[in-house]
C-alpha atoms as a PDB file:
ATOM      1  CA  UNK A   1      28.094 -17.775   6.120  1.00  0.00           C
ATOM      2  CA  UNK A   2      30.591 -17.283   8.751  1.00  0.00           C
ATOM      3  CA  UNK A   3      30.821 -14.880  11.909  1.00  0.00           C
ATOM      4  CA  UNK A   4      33.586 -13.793  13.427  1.00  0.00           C
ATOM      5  CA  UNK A   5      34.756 -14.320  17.036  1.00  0.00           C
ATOM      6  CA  UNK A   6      32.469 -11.256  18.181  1.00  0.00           C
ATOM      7  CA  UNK A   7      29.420 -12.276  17.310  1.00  0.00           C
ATOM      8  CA  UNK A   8      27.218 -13.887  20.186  1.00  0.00           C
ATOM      9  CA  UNK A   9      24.325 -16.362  20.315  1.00  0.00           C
ATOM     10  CA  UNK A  10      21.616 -15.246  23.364  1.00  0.00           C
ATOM     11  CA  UNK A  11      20.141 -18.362  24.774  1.00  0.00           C
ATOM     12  CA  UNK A  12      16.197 -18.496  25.013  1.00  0.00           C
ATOM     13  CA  UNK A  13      15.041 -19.738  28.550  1.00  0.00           C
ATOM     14  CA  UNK A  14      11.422 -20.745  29.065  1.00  0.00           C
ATOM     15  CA  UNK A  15      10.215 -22.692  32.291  1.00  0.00           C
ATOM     16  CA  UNK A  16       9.028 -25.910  31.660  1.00  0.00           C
ATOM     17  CA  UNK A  17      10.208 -25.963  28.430  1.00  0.00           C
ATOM     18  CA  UNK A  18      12.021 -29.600  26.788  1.00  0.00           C
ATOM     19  CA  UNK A  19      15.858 -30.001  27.230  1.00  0.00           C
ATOM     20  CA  UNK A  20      17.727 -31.333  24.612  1.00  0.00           C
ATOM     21  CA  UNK A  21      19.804 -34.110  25.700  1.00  0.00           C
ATOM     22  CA  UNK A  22      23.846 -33.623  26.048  1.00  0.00           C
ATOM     23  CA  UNK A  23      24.218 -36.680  23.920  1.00  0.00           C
ATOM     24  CA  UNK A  24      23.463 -34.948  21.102  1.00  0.00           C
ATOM     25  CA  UNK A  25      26.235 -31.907  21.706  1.00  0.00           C
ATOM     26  CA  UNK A  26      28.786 -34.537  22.425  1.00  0.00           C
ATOM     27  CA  UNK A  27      28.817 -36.007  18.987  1.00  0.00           C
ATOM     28  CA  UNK A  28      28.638 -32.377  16.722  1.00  0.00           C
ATOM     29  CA  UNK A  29      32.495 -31.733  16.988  1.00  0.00           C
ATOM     30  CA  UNK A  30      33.434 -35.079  15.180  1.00  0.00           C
ATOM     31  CA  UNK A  31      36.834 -35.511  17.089  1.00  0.00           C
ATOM     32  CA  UNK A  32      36.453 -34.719  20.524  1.00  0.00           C
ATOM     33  CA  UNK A  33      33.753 -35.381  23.159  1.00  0.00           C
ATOM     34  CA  UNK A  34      32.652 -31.637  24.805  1.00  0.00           C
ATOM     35  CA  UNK A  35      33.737 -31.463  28.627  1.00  0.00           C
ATOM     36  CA  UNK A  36      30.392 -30.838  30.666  1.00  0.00           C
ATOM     37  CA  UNK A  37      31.864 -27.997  32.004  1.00  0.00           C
ATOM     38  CA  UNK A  38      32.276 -26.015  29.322  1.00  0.00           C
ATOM     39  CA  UNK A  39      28.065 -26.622  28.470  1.00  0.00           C
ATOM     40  CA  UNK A  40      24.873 -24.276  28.208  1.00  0.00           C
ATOM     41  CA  UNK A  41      21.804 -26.253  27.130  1.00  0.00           C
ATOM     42  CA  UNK A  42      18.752 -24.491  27.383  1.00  0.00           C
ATOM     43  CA  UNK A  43      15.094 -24.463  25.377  1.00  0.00           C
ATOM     44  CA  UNK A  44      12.231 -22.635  24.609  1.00  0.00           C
ATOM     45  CA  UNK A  45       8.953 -23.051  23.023  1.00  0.00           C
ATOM     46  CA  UNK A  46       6.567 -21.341  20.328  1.00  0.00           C
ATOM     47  CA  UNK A  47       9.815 -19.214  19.307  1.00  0.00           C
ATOM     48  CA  UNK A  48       8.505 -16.414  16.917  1.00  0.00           C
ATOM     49  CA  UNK A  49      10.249 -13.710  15.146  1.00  0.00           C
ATOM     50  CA  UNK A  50      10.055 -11.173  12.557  1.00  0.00           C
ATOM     51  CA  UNK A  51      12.761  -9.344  10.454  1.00  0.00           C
ATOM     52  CA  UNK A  52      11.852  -5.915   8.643  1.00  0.00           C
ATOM     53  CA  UNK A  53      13.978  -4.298   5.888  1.00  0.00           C
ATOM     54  CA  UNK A  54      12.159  -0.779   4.279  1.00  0.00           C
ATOM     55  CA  UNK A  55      13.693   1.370   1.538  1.00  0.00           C
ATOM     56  CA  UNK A  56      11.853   4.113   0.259  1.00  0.00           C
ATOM     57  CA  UNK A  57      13.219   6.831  -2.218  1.00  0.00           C
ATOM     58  CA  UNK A  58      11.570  10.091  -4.176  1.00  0.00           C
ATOM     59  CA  UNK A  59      13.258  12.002  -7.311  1.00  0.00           C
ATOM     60  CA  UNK A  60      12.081  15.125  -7.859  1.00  0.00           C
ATOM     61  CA  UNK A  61      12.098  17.586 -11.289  1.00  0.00           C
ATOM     62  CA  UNK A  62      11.185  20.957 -11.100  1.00  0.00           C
ATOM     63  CA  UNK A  63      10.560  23.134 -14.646  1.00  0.00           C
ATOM     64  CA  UNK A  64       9.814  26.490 -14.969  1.00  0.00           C
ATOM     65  CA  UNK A  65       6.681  27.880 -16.908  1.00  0.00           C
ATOM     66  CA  UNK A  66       7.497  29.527 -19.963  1.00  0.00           C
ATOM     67  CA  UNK A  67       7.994  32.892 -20.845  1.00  0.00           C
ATOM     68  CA  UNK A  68       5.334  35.495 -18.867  1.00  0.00           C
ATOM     69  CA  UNK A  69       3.815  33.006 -17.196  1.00  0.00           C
ATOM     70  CA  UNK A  70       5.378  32.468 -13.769  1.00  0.00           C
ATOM     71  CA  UNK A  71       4.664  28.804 -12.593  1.00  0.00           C
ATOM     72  CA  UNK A  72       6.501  25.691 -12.757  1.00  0.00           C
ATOM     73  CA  UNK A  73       5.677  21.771 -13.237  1.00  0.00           C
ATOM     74  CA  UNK A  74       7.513  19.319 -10.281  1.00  0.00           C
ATOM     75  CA  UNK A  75       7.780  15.727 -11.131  1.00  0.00           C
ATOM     76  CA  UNK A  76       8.217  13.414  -8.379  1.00  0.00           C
ATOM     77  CA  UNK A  77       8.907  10.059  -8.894  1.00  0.00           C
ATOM     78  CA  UNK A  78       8.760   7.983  -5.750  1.00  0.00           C
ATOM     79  CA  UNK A  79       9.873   4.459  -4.744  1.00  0.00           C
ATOM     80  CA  UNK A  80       9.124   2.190  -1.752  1.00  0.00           C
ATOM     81  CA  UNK A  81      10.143  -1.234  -1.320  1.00  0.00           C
ATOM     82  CA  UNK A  82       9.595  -3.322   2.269  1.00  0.00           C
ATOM     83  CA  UNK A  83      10.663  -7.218   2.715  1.00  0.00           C
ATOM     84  CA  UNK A  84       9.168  -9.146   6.054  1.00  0.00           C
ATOM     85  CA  UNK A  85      10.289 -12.655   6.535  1.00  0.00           C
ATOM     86  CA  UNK A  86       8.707 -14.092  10.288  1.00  0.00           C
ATOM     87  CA  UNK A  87       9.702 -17.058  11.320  1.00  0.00           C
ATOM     88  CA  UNK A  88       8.284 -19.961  13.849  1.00  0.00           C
ATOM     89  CA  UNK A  89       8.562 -22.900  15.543  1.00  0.00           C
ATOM     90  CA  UNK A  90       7.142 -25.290  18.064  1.00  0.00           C
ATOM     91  CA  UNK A  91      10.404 -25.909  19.949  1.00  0.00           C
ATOM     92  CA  UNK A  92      14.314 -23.760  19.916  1.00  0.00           C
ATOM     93  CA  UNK A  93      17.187 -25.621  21.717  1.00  0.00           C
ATOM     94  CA  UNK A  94      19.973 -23.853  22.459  1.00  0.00           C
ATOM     95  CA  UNK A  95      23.282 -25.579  22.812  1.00  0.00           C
ATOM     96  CA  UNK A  96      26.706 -23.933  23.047  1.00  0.00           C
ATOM     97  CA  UNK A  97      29.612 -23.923  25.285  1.00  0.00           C
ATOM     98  CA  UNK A  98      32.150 -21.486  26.046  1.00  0.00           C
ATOM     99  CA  UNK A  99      35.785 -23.355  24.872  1.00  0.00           C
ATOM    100  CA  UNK A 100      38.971 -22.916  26.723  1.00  0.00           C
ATOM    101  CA  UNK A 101      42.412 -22.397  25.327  1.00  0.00           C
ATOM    102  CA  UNK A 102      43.031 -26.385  26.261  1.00  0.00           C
ATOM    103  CA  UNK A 103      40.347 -27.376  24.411  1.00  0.00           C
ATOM    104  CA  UNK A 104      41.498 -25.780  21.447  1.00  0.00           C
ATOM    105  CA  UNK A 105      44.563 -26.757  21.000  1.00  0.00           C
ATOM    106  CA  UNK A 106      43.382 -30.365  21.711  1.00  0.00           C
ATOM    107  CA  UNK A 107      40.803 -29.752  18.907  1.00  0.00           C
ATOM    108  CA  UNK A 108      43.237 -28.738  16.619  1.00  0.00           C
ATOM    109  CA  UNK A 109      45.809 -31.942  17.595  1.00  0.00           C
ATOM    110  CA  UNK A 110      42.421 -34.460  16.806  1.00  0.00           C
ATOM    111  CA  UNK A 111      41.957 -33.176  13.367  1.00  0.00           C
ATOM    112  CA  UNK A 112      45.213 -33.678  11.280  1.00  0.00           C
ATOM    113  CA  UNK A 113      43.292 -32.060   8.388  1.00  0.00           C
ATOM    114  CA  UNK A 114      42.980 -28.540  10.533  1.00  0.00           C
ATOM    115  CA  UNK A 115      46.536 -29.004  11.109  1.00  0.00           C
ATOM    116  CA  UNK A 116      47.380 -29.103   7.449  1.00  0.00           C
ATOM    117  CA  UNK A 117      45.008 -26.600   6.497  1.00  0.00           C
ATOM    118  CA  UNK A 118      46.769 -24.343   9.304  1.00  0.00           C
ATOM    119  CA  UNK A 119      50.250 -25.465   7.887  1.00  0.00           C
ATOM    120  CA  UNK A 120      49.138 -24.259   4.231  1.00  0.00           C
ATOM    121  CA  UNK A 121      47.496 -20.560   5.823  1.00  0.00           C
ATOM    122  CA  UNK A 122      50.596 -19.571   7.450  1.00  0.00           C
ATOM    123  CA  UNK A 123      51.337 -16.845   4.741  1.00  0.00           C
ATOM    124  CA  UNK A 124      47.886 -16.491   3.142  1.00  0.00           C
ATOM    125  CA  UNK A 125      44.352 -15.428   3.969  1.00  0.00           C
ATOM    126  CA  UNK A 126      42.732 -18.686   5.044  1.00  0.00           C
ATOM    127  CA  UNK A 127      40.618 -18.569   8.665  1.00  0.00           C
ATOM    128  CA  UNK A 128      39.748 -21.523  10.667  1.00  0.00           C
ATOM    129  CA  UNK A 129      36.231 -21.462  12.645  1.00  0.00           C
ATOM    130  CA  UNK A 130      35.136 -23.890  15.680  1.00  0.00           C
ATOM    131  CA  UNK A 131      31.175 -24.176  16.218  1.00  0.00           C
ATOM    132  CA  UNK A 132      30.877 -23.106  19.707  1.00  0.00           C
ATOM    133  CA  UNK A 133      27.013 -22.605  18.947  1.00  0.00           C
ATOM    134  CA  UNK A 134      23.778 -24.227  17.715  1.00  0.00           C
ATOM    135  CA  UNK A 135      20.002 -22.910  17.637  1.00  0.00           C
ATOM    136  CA  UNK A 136      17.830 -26.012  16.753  1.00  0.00           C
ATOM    137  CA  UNK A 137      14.100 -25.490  15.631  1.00  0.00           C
ATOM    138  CA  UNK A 138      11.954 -28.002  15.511  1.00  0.00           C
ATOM    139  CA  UNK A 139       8.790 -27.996  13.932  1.00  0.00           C
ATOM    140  CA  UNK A 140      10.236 -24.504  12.030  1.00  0.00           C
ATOM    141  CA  UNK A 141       8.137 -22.544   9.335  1.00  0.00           C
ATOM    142  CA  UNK A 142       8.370 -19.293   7.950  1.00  0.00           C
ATOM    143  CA  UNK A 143       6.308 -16.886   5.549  1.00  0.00           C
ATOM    144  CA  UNK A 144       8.120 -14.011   3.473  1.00  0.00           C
ATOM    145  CA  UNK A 145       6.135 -11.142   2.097  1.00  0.00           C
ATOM    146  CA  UNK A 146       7.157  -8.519  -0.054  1.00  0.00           C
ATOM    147  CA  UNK A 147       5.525  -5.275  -1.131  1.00  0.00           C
ATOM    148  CA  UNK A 148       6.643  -2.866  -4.162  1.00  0.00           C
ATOM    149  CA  UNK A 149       4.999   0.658  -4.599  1.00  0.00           C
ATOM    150  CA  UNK A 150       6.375   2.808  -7.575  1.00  0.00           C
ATOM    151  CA  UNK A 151       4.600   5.506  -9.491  1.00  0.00           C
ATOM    152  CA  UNK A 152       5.396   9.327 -11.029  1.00  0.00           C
ATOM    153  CA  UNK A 153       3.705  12.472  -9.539  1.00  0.00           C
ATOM    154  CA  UNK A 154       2.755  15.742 -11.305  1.00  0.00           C
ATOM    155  CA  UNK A 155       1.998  18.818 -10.102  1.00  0.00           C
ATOM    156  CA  UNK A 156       1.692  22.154 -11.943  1.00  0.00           C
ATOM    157  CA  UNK A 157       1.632  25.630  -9.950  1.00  0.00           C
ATOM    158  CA  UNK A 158       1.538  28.875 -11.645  1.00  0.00           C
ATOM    159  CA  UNK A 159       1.347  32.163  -9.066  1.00  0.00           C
ATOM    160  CA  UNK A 160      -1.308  34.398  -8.928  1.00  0.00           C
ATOM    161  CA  UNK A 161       0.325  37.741  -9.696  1.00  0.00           C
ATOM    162  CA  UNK A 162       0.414  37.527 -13.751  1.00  0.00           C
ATOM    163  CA  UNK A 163      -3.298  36.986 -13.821  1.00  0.00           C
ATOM    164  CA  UNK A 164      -3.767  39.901 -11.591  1.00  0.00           C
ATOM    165  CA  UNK A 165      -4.952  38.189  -8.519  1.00  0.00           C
ATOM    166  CA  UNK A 166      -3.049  38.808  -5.853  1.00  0.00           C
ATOM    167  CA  UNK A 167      -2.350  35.257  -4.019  1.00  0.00           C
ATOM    168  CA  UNK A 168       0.849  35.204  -1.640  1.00  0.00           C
ATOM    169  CA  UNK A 169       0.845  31.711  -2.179  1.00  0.00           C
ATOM    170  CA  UNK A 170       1.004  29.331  -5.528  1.00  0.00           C
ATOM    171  CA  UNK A 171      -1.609  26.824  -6.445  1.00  0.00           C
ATOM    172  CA  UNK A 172      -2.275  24.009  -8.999  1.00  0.00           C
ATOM    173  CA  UNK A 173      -3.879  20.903  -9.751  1.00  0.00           C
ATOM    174  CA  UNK A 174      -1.755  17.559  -8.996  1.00  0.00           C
ATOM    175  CA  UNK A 175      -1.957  14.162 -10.433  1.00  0.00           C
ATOM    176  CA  UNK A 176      -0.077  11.194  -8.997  1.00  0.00           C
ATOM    177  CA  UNK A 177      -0.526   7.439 -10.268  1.00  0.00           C
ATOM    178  CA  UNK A 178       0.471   4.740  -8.146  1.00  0.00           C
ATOM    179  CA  UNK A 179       1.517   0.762  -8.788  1.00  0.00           C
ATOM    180  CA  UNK A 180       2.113  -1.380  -6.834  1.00  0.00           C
ATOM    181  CA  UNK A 181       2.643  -5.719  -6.376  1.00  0.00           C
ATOM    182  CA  UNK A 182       3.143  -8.029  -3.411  1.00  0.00           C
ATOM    183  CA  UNK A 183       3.993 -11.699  -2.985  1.00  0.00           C
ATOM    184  CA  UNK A 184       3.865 -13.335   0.276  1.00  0.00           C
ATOM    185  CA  UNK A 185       5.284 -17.404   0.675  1.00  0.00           C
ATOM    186  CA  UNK A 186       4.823 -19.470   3.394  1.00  0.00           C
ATOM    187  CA  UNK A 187       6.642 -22.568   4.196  1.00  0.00           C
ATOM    188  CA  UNK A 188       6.552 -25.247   6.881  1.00  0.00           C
ATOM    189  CA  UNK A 189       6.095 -26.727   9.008  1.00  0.00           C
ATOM    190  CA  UNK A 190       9.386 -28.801   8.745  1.00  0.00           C
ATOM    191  CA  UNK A 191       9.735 -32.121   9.580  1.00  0.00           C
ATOM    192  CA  UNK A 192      12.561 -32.527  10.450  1.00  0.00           C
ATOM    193  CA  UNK A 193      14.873 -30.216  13.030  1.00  0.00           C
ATOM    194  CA  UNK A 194      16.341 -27.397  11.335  1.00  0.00           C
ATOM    195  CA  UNK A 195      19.900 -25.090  12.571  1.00  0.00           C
ATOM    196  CA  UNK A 196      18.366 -22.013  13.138  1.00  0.00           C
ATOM    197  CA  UNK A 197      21.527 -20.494  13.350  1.00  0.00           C
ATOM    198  CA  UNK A 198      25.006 -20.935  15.358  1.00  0.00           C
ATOM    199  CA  UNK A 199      28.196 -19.191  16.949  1.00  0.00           C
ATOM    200  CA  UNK A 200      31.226 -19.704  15.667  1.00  0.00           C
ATOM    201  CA  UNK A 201      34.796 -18.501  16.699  1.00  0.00           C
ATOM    202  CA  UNK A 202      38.276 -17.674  14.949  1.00  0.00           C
ATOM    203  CA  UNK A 203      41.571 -20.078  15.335  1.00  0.00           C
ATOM    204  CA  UNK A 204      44.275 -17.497  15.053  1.00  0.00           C
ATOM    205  CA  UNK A 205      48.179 -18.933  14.310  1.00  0.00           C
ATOM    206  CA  UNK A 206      50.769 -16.986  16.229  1.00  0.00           C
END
């Protein structure tokens, strides 16, 4: 999945926490070696975050009573779904750098295969990206839950005035069934180090 040229990767600081070494930025571009300048290495450790989605939703059915009898019969039928995914790890390196125009156009010069690729997107809809960004996790687990809750609910009011009793208000009995189901999966820790996630920017043609 790409992001476009707006999209931003915060660095994590943390005192005391492991550097990653600029060897290992140097060689990610493939073509050209990253000036120092242009460089943000930073690190953090026992990196932990969550990500909660909810939906919930209700339908409702209202029927009137028949004939001399005033009162009516609502079915609701309600729906709730939530999704949490956390992730974790022992170590996050952040490594990114800020490119100039320069550095771009050298980039571009390196790789005849970006050149040809820009050649052939002159007139179409083709985009060119440049990593400017990496989050590295080492040691990186996660656990995903999800919860479903569905079920119909009845309810039957009738007012008080045909019987004779005068009640300003309606009453009735109500009967609601729920069901629901959950699944939670955990994962990790990984072995190996893991992108976490990354920047990326737009090469435009003029």
């Amino acid at each position: 999945m790409l992001k476009d040229d707006k999209a931003q990767l915060s660095s994590a600081h943390a005192g005391g926490t492991p550097q990653p070494n600029c060897g290992e930025l140097r060689g990610w571009h493939g073509h050209l070696t990253v000036p120092e300048r242009l460089l943000n290495i930073s690190g953090s450790s026992d990196f932990r975050t969550t990500s909660t989605r909810s939906f919930q939703a209700e339908i409702g059915l209202n029927a009137t009573g028949a004939s001399g009898l005033a009162g009516s019969a609502d079915l609701i039928y309600a729906l709730t779904n939530n999704k949490q995914e956390q992730y974790a790890c022992e170590v996050l390196e952040t490594l990114e750098f800020a490119p100039d125009q320069a550095f771009v156009n050298d980039s571009i010069i390196a790789s005849q295969r970006v050149q040809r690729f820009l050649e052939d997107s002159l007139f179409g809809r083709k985009k060119v990206y440049m990593i400017t960004g990496l989050k590295i996790a080492s040691g990186l687990s996660r656990s995903t839950s999800k919860e479903t809750q569905h079920g119909p609910s009845l309810k039957v009011s009738a007012s008080g005035a045909p019987l004779g009793i005068p009640l300003p208000v309606e009453a009735g009995p109500g009967v609601g069934v729920t069901f629901g189901r959950g699944r939670t999966v955990t994962d990790g820790p990984a072995l190996n180090k893991t992108v976490f996630a990354y920047r990326v920017i737009r090469i435009k043609v003029k």
